[in-house]
PDB file of N, CA and C in Angstrom:
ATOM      1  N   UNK A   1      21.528 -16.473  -6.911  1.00  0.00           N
ATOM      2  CA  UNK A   1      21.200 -15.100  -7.237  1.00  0.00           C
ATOM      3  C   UNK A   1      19.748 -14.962  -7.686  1.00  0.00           C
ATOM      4  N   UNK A   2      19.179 -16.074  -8.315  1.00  0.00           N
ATOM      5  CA  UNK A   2      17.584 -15.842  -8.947  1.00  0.00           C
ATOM      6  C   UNK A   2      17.140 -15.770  -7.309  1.00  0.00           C
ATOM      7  N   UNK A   3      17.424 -16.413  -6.162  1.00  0.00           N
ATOM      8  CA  UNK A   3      15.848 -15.965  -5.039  1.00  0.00           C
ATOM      9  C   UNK A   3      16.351 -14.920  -4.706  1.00  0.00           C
ATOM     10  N   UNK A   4      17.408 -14.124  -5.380  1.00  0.00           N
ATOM     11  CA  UNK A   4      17.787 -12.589  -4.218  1.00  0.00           C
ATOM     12  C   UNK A   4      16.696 -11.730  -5.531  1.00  0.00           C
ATOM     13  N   UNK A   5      16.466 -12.112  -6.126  1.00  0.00           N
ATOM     14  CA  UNK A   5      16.200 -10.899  -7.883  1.00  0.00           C
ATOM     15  C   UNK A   5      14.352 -11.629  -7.615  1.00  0.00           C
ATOM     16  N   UNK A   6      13.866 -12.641  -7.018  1.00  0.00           N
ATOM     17  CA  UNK A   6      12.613 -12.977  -7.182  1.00  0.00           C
ATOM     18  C   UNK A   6      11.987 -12.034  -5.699  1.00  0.00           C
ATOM     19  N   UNK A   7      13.047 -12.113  -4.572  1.00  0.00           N
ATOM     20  CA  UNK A   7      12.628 -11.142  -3.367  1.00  0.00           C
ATOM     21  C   UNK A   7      12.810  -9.688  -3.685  1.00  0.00           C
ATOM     22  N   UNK A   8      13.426  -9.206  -4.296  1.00  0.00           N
ATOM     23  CA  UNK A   8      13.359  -7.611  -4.889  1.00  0.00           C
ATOM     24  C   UNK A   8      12.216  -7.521  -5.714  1.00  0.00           C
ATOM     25  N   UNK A   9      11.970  -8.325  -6.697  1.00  0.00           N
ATOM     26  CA  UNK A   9      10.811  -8.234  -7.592  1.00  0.00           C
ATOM     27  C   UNK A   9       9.633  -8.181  -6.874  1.00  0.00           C
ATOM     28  N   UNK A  10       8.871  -8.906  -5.772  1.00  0.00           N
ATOM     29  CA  UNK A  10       8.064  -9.408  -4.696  1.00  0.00           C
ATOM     30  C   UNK A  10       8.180  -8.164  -4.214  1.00  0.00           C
ATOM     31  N   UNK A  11       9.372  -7.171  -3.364  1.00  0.00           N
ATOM     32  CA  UNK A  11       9.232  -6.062  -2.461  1.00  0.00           C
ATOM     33  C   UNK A  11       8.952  -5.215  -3.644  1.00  0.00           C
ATOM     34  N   UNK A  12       9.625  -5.138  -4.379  1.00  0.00           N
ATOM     35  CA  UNK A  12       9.256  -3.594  -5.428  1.00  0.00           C
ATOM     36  C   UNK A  12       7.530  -3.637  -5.758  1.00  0.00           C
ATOM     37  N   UNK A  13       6.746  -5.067  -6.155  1.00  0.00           N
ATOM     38  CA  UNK A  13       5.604  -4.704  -6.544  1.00  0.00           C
ATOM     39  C   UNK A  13       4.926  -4.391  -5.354  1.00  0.00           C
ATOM     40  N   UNK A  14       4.783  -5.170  -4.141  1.00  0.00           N
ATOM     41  CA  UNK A  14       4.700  -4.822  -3.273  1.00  0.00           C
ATOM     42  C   UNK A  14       4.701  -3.086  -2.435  1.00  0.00           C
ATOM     43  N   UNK A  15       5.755  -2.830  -2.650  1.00  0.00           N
ATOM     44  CA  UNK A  15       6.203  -1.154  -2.629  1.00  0.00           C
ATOM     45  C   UNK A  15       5.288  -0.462  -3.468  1.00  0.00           C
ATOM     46  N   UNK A  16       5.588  -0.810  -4.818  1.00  0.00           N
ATOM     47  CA  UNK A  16       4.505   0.002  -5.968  1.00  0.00           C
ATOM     48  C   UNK A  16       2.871  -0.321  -5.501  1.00  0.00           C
ATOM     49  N   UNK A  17       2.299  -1.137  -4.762  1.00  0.00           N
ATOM     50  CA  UNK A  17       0.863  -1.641  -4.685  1.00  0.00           C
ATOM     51  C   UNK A  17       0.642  -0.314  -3.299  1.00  0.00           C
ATOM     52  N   UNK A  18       1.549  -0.540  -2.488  1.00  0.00           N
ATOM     53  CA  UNK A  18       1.346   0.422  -1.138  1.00  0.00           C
ATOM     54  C   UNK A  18       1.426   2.088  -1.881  1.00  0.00           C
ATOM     55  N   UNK A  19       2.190   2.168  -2.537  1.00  0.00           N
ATOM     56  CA  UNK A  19       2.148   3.482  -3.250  1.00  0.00           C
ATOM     57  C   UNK A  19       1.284   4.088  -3.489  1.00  0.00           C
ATOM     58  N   UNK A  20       0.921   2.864  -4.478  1.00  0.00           N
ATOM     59  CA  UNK A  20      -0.708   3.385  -5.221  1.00  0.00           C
ATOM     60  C   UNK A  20      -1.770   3.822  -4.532  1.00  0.00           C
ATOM     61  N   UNK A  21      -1.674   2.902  -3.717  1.00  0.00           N
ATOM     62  CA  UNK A  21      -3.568   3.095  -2.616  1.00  0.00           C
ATOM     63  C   UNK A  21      -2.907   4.343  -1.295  1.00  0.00           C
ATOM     64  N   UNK A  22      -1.444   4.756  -1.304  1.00  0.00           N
ATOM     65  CA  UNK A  22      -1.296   5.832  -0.569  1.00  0.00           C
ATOM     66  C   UNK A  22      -1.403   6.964  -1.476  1.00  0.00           C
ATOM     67  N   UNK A  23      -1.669   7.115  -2.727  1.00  0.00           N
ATOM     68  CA  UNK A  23      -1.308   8.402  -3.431  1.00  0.00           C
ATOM     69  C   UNK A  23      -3.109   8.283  -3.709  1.00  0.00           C
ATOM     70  N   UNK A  24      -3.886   7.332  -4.093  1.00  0.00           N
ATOM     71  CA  UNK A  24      -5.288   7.082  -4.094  1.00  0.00           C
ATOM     72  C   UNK A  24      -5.857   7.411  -3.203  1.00  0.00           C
ATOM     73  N   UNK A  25      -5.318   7.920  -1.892  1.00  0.00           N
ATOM     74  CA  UNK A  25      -6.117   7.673  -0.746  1.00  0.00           C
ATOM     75  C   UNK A  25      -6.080   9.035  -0.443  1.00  0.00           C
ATOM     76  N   UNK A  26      -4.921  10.078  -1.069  1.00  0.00           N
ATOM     77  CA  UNK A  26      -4.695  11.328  -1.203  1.00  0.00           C
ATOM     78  C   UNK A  26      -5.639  12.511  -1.639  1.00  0.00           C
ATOM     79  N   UNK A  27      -5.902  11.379  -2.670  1.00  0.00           N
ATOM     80  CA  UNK A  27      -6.358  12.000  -3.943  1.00  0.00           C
ATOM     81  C   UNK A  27      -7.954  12.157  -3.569  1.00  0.00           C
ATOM     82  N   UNK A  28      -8.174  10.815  -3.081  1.00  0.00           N
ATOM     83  CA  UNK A  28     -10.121  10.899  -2.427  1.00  0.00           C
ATOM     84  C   UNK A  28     -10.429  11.955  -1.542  1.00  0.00           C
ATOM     85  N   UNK A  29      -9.168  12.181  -0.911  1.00  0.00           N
ATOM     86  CA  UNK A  29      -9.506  13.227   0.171  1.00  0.00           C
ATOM     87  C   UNK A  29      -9.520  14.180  -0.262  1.00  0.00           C
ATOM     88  N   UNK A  30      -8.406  14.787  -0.957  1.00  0.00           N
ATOM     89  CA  UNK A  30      -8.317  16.605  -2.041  1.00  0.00           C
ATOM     90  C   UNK A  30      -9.781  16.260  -2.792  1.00  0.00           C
ATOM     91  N   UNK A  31     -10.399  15.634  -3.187  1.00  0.00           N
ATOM     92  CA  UNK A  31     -10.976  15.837  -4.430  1.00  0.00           C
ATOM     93  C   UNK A  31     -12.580  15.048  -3.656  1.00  0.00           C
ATOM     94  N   UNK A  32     -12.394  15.152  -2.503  1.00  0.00           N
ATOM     95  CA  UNK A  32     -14.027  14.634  -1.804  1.00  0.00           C
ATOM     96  C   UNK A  32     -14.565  13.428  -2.431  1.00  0.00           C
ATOM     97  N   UNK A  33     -14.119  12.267  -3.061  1.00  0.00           N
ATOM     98  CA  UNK A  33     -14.371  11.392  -3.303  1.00  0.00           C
ATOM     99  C   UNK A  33     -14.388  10.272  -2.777  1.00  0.00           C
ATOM    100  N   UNK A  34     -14.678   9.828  -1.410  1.00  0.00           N
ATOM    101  CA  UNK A  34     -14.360   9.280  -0.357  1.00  0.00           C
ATOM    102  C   UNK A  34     -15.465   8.034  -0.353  1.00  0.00           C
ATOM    103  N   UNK A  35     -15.346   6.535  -1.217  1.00  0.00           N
ATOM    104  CA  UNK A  35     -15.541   5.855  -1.463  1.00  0.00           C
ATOM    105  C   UNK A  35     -15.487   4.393  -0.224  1.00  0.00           C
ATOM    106  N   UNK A  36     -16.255   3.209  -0.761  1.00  0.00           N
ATOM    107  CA  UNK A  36     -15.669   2.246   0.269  1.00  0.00           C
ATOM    108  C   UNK A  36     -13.850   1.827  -0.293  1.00  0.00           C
ATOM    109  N   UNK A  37     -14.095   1.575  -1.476  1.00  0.00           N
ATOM    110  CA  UNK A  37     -12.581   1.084  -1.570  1.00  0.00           C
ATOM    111  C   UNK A  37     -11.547   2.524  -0.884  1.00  0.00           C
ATOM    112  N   UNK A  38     -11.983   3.726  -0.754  1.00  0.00           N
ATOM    113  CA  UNK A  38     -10.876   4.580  -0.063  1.00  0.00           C
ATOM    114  C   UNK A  38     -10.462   4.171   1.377  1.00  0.00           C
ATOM    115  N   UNK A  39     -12.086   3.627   2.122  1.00  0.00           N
ATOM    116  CA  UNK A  39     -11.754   2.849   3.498  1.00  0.00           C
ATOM    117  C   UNK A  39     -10.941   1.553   3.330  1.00  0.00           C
ATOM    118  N   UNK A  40     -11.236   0.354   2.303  1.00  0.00           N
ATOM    119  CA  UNK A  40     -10.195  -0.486   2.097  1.00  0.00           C
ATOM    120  C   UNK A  40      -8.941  -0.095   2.264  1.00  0.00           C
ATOM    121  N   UNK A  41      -8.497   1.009   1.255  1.00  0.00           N
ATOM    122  CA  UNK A  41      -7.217   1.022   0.932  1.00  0.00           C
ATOM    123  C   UNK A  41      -6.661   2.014   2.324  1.00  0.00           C
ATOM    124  N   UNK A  42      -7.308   2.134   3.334  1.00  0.00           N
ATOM    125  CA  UNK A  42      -6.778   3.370   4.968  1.00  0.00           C
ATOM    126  C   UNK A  42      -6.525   1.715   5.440  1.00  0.00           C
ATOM    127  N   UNK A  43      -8.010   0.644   5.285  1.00  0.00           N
ATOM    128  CA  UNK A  43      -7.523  -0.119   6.288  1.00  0.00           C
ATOM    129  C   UNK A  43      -6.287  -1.241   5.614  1.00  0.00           C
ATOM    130  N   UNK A  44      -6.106  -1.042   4.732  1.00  0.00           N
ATOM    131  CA  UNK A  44      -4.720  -2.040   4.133  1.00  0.00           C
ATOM    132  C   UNK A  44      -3.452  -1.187   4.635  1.00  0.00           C
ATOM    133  N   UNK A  45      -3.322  -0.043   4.496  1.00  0.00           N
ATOM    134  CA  UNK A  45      -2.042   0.889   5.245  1.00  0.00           C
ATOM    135  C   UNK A  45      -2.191   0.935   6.367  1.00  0.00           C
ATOM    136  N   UNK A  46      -3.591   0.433   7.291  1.00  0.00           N
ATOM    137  CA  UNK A  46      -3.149   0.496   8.785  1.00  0.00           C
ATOM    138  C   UNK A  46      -2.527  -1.086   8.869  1.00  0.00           C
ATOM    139  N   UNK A  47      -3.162  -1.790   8.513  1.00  0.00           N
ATOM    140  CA  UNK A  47      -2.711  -3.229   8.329  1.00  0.00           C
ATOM    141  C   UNK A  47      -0.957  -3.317   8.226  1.00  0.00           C
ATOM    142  N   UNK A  48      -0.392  -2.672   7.333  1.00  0.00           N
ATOM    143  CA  UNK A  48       0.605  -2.840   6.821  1.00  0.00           C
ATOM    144  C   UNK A  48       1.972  -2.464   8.004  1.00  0.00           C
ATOM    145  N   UNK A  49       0.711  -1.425   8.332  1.00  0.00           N
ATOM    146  CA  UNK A  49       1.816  -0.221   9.513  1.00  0.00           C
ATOM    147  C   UNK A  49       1.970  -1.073  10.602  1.00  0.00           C
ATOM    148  N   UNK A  50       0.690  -2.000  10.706  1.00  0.00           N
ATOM    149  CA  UNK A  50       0.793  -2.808  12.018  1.00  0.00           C
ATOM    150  C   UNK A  50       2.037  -3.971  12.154  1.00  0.00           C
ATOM    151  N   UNK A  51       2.194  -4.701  11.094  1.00  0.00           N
ATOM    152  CA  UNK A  51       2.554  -5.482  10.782  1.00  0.00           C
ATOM    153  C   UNK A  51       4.082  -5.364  10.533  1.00  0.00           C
ATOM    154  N   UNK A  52       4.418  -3.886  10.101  1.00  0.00           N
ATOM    155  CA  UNK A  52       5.580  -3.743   9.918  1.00  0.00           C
ATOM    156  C   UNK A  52       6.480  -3.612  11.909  1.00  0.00           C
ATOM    157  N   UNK A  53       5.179  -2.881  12.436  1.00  0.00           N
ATOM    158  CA  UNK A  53       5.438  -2.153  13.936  1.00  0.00           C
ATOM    159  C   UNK A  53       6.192  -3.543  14.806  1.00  0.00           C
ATOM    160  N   UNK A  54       5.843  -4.772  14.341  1.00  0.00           N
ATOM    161  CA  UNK A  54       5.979  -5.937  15.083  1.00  0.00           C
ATOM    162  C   UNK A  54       7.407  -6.458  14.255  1.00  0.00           C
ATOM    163  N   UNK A  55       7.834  -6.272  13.418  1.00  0.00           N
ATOM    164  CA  UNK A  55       9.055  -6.170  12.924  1.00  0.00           C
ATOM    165  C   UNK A  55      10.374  -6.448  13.911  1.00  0.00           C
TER     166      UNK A  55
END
């Protein structure tokens, strides 16, 4: 039961990290603040999208 509770822990922060830089990436745009880390965090969600697509 600990590697089923260490892989939920791993997806949830995981989940919460994608969250963040999607609600950040929101926020640069409403509020014209359009930074390099805002391009990081487009190209980590295209990354992610890709990666999931091959799933």
């Amino acid at each position: 039961m600990d590697k089923l509770r260490a892989i939920k822990l791993i997806h949830t922060l995981v989940w919460v990290f994608f969250v963040s830089i999607i609600f950040y990436t929101v926020y640069c745009g409403i509020f014209d603040k359009i930074t390099v880390y805002t391009w990081i965090a487009i190209g980590l969600v295209i990354l992610e999208g890709l990666g999931a697509g091959g799933v």
